[in-house]
Protein backbone atom coordinates (compact mmCIF):
# COMPACT_ATOMS: atom_id res chain seq x y z
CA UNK A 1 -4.92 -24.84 23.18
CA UNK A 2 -4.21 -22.64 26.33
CA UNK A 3 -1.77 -19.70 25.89
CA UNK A 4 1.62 -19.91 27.97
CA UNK A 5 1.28 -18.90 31.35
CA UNK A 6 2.58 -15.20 32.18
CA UNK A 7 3.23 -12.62 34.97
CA UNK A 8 -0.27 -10.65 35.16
CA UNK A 9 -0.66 -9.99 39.34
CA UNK A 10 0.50 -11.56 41.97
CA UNK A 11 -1.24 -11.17 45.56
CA UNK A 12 1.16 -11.19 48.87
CA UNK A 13 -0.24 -11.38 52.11
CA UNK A 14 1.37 -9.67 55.73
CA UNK A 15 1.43 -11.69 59.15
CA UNK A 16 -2.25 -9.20 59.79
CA UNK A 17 -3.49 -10.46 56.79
CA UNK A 18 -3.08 -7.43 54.58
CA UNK A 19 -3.22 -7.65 50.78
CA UNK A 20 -0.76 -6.02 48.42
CA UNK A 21 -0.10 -6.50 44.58
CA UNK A 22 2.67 -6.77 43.35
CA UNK A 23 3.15 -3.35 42.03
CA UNK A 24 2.11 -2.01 45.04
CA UNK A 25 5.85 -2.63 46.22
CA UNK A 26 8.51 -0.41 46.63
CA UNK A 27 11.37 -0.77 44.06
CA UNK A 28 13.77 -1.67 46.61
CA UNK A 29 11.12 -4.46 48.13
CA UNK A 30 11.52 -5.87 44.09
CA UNK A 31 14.91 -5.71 44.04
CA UNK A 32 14.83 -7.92 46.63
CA UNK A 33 12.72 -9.85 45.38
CA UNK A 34 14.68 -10.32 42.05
CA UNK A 35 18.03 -11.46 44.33
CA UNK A 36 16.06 -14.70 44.65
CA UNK A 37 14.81 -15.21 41.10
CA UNK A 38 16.93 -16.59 38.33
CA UNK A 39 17.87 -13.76 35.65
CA UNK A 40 15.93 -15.52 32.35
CA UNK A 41 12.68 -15.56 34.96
CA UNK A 42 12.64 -11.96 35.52
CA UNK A 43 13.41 -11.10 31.80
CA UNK A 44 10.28 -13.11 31.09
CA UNK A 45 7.87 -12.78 34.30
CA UNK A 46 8.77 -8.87 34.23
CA UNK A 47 10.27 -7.25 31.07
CA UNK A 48 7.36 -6.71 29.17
CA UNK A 49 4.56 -6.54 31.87
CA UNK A 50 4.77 -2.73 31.51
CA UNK A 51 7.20 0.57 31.63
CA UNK A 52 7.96 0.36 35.07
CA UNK A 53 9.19 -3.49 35.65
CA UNK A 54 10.92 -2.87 32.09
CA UNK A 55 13.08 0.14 34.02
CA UNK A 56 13.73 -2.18 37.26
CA UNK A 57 14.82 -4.87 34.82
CA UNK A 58 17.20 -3.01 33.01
CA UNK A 59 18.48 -0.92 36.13
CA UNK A 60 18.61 -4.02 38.12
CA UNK A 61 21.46 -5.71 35.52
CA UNK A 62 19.75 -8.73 35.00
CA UNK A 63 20.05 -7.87 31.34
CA UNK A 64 23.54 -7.78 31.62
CA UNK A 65 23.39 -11.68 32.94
CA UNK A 66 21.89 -13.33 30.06
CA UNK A 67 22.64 -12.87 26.47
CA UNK A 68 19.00 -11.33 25.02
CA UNK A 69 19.86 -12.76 21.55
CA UNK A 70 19.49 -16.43 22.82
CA UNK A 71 15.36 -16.12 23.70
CA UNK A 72 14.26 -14.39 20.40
CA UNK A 73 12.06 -16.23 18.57
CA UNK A 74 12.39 -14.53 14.81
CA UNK A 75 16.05 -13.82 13.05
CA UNK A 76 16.52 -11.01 9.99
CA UNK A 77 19.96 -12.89 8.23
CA UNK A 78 21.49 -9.94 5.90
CA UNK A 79 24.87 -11.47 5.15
CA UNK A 80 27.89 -9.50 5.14
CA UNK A 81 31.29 -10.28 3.80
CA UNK A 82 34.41 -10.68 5.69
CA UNK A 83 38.10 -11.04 5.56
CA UNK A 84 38.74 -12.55 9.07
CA UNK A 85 39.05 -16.24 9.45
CA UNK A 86 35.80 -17.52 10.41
CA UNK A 87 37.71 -19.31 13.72
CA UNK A 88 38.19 -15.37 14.62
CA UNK A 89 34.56 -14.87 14.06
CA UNK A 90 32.25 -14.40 17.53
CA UNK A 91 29.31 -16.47 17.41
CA UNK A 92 25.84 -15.68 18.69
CA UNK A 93 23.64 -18.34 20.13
CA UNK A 94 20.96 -19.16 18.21
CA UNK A 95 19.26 -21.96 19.56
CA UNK A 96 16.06 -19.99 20.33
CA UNK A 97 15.78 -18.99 16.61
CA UNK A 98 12.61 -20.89 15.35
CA UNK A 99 11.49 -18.18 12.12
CA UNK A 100 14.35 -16.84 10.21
CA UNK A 101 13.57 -14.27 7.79
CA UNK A 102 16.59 -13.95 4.92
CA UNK A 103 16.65 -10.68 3.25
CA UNK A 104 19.93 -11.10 1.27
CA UNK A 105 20.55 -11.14 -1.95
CA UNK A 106 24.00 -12.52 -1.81
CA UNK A 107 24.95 -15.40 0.85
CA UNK A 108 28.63 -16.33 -0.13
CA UNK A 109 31.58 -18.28 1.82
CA UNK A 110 32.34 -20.47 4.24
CA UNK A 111 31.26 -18.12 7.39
CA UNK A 112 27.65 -18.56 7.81
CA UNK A 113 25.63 -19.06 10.89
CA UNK A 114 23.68 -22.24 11.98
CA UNK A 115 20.15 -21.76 13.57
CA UNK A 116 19.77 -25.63 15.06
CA UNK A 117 16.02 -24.90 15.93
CA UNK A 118 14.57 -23.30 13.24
CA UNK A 119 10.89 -24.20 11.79
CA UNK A 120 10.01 -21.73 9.82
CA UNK A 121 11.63 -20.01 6.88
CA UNK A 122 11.44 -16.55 4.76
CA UNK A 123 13.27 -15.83 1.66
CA UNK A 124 12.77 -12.38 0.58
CA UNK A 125 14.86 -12.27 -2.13
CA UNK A 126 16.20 -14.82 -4.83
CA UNK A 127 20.17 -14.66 -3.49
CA UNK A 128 23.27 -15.60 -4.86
CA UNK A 129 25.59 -18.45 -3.78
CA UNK A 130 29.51 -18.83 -4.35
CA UNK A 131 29.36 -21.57 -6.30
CA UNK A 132 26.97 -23.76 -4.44
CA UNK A 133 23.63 -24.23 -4.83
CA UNK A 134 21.28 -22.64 -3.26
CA UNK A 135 19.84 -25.76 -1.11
CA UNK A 136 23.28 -26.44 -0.28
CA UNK A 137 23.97 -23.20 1.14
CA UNK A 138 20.83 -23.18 3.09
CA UNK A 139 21.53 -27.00 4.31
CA UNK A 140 24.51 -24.93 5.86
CA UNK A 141 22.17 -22.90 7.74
CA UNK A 142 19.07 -24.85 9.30
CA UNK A 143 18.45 -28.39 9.25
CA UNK A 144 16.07 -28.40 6.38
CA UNK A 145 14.00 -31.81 7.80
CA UNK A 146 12.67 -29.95 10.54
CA UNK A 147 10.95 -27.26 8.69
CA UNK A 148 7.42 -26.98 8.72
CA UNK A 149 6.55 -23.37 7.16
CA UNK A 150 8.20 -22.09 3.57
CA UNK A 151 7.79 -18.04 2.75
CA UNK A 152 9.14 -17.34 -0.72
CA UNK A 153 8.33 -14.05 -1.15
CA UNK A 154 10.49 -13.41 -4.37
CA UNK A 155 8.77 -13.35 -7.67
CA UNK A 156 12.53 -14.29 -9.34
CA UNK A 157 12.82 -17.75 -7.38
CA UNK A 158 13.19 -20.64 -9.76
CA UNK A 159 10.08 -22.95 -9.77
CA UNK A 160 13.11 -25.54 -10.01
CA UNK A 161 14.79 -24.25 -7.34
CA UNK A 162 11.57 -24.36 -5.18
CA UNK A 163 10.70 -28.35 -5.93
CA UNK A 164 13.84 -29.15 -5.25
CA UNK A 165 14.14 -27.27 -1.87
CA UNK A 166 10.93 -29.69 -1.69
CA UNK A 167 12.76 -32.29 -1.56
CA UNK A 168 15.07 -32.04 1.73
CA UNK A 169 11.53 -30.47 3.22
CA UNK A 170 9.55 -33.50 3.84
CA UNK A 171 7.96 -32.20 6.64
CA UNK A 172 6.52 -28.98 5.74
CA UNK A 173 2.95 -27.96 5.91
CA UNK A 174 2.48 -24.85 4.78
CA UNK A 175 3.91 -22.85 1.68
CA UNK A 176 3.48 -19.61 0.40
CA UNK A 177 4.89 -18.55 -2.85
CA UNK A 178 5.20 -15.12 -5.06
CA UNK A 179 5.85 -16.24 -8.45
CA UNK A 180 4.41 -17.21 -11.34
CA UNK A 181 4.52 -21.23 -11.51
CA UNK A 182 5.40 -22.32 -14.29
CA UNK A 183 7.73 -19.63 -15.81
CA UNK A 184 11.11 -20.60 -16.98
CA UNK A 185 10.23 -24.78 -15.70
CA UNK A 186 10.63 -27.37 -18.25
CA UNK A 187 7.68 -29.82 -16.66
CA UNK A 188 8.30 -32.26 -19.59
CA UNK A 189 11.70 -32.86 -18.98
CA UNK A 190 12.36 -36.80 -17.61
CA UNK A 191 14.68 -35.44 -14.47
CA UNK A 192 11.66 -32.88 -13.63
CA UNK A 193 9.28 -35.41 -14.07
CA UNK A 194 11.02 -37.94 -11.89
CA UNK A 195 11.70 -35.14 -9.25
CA UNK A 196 7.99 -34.13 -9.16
CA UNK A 197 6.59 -37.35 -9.12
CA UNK A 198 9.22 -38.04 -5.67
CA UNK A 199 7.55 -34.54 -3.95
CA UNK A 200 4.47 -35.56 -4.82
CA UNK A 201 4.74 -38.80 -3.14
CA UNK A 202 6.28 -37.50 0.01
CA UNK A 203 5.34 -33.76 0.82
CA UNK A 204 2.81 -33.37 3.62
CA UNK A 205 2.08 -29.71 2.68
CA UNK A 206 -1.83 -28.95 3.35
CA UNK A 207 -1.99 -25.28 3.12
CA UNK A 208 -0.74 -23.36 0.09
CA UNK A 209 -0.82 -19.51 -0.57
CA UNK A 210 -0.18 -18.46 -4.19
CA UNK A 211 0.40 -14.57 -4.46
CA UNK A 212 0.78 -13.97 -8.47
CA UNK A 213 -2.21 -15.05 -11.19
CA UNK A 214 -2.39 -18.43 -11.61
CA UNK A 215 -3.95 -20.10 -14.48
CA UNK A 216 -5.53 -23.61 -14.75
CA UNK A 217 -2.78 -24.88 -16.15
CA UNK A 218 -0.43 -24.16 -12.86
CA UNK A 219 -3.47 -25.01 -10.41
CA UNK A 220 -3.61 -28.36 -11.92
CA UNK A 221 0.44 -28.82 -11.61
CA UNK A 222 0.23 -27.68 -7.77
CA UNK A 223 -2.73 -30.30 -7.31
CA UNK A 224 -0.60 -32.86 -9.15
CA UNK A 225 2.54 -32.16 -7.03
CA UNK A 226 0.61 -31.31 -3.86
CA UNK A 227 -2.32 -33.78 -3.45
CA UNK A 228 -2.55 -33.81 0.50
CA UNK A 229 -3.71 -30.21 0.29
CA UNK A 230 -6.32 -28.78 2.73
CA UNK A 231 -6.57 -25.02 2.18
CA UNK A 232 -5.43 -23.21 -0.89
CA UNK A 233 -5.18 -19.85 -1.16
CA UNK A 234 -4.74 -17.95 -4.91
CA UNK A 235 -5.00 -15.32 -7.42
CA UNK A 236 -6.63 -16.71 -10.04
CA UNK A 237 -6.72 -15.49 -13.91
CA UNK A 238 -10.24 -13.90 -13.84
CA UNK A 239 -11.23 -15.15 -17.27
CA UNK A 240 -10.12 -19.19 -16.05
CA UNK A 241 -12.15 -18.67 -12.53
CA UNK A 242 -15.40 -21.13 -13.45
CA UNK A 243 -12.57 -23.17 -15.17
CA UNK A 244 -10.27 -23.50 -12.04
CA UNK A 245 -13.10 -23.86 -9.78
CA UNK A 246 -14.74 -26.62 -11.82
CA UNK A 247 -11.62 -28.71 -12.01
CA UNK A 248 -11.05 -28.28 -7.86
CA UNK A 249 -14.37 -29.46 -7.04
CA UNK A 250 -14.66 -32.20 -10.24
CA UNK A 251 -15.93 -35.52 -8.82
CA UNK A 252 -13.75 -37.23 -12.06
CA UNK A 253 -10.30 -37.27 -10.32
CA UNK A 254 -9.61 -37.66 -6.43
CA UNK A 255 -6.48 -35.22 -6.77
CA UNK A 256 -8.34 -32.83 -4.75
CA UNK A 257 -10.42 -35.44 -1.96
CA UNK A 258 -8.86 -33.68 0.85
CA UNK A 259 -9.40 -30.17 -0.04
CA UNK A 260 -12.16 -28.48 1.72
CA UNK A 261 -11.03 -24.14 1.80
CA UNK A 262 -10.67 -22.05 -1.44
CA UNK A 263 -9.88 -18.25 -1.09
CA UNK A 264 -9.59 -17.10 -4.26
CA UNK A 265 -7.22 -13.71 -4.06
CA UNK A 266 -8.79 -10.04 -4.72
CA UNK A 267 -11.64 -10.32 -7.03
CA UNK A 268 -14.53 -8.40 -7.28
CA UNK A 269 -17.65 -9.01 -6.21
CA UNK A 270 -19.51 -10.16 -9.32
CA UNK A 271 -17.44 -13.53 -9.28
CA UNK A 272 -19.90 -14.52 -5.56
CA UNK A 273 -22.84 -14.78 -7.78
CA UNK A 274 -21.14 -16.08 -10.63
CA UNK A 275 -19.55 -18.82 -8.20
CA UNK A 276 -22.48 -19.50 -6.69
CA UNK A 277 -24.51 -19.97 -9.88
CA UNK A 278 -21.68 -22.31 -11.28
CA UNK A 279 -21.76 -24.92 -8.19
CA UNK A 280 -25.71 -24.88 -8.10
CA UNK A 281 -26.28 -24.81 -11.86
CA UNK A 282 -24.05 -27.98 -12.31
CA UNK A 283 -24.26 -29.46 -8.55
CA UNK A 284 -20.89 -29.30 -7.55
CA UNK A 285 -21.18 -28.76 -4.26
CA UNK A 286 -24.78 -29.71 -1.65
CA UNK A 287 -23.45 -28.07 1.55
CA UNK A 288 -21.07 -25.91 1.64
CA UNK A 289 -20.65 -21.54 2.63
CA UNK A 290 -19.63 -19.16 0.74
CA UNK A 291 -18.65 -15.68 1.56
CA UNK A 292 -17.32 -12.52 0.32
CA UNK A 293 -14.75 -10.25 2.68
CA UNK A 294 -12.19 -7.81 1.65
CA UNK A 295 -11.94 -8.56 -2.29
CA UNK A 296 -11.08 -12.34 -1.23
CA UNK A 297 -14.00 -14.86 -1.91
CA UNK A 298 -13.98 -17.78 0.40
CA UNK A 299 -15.66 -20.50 -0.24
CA UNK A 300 -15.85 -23.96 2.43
CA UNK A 301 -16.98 -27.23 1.56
């Protein structure tokens, strides 16, 4: 895939055939220039090409045309309460908004702000509602279909809360979670069960990143709930390593057919040999690589 085209140099040529770049010109040649060029083009052909077409921009007042909040890409939410009616309230475009990052810890009434575009989403902490639920105040905020990326980077998030967040997030690809999995979750209990076994059948995620200690246990509840995955990325319990590693690459079940990347999280070095002597010694694996980089062993199939 090509990157987007941008603003790098631009040649003009005189009636004698002299050649100039474009930064060869005088400021009030560019001014000129920028008379003829709509005001979202020069904020993105010329703003961040360097110091000096930043300081024509601004002095030029294009800035002053086009609202800036409306092409930014990324969104920090902290809520804030108010007393003013939310018909009162000035709303920002965010239809540019594709990765919002929410950093409350407390998202409550009726005034919250909708981000129509947005992909990708980061929790940062686990916040509290005003009486709805947490996917219902979120539903409020981005049309939860649409998302393909899920940061949870709170270690107090319900595991409940997460599967059924699951649920309304059919098309995601790609989680990454900060808790421990199965803390506080009641797996036997017939509504879980029923909820599980609808993610299972309809999540698409392929590439998981699990930040806390996992044990075999939980790695065999995230296969069971997530069997399309590709790529996982854990910490593992270091004494249920062999275990975990035997039960991913088992040729007994097909839970695991599609995955072909394991990075197992900060461990140190001993566990390349001892990984490599496990797949050879009981031929789990002919051809695969296997490499250690930065206390992370990653291992492809």
């Amino acid at each position: 895939m090509y990157p987007p085209p941008s603003l790098v140099f631009v040649h003009l040529c005189t009636a004698d055939n002299e050649r100039y770049l474009l930064e060869d010109l005088s400021n009030e040649i560019l001014y000129e220039l920028f008379e003829y060029l709509d005001s979202y083009d020069i904020y993105k052909g010329f703003y961040n090409l360097n110091r000096r077409f930043q300081n024509l921009a601004i002095n030029s007042n294009v800035l002053t045309k086009i609202n800036v909040s409306t092409i930014r890409k990324d969104y920090s939410y902290y809520w804030e309460p108010v007393n003013t009616k939310c018909s009162n309230i000035q709303k920002e475009n965010f239809n540019s908004v594709e990765h919002l990052h929410i950093a409350s810890e407390e998202i409550v009434g009726d005034c919250l702000n909708y981000f129509p575009n947005v992909n990708e989403l980061s929790i940062e902490n686990k916040f509290k509602t005003s009486g709805d639920s947490i996917i219902a105040t979120l539903r409020r905020m981005i049309p939860l279909r649409q998302l393909t990326k899920l940061i949870i980077k709170s270690h107090l998030f319900p595991m409940e809360d997460i599967i059924n967040l699951l649920l309304f997030t059919p098309n995601l690809h790609t989680l990454s979670l900060n808790l421990y999995i199965l803390d506080d979750f009641n797996i036997n209990s017939n509504r879980q069960k029923e909820i599980c076994q609808y993610v299972s059948k309809k999540n698409k995620i392929q590439d998981l990143i699990l930040n806390q200690r996992c044990s075999l246990n939980e790695i065999q509840f995230i296969v069971y709930l997530l069997p399309r995955l590709k790529c996982l990325k854990a910490q593992m319990e270091r004494k249920e390593i062999g275990q975990i590693i035997r039960f991913l690459l088992s040729k007994t079940h097909n839970r695991t057919r599609n995955l072909f990347y394991l990075c197992i999280l900060e461990v140190p070095k001993v566990c390349l040999t001892e990984t490599k002597v496990l797949i050879e010694s009981e031929n789990l694996l002919h051809d695969y690589s296997i490499k250690y980089i930065d206390r992370d062993l990653h291992l492809w199939w």
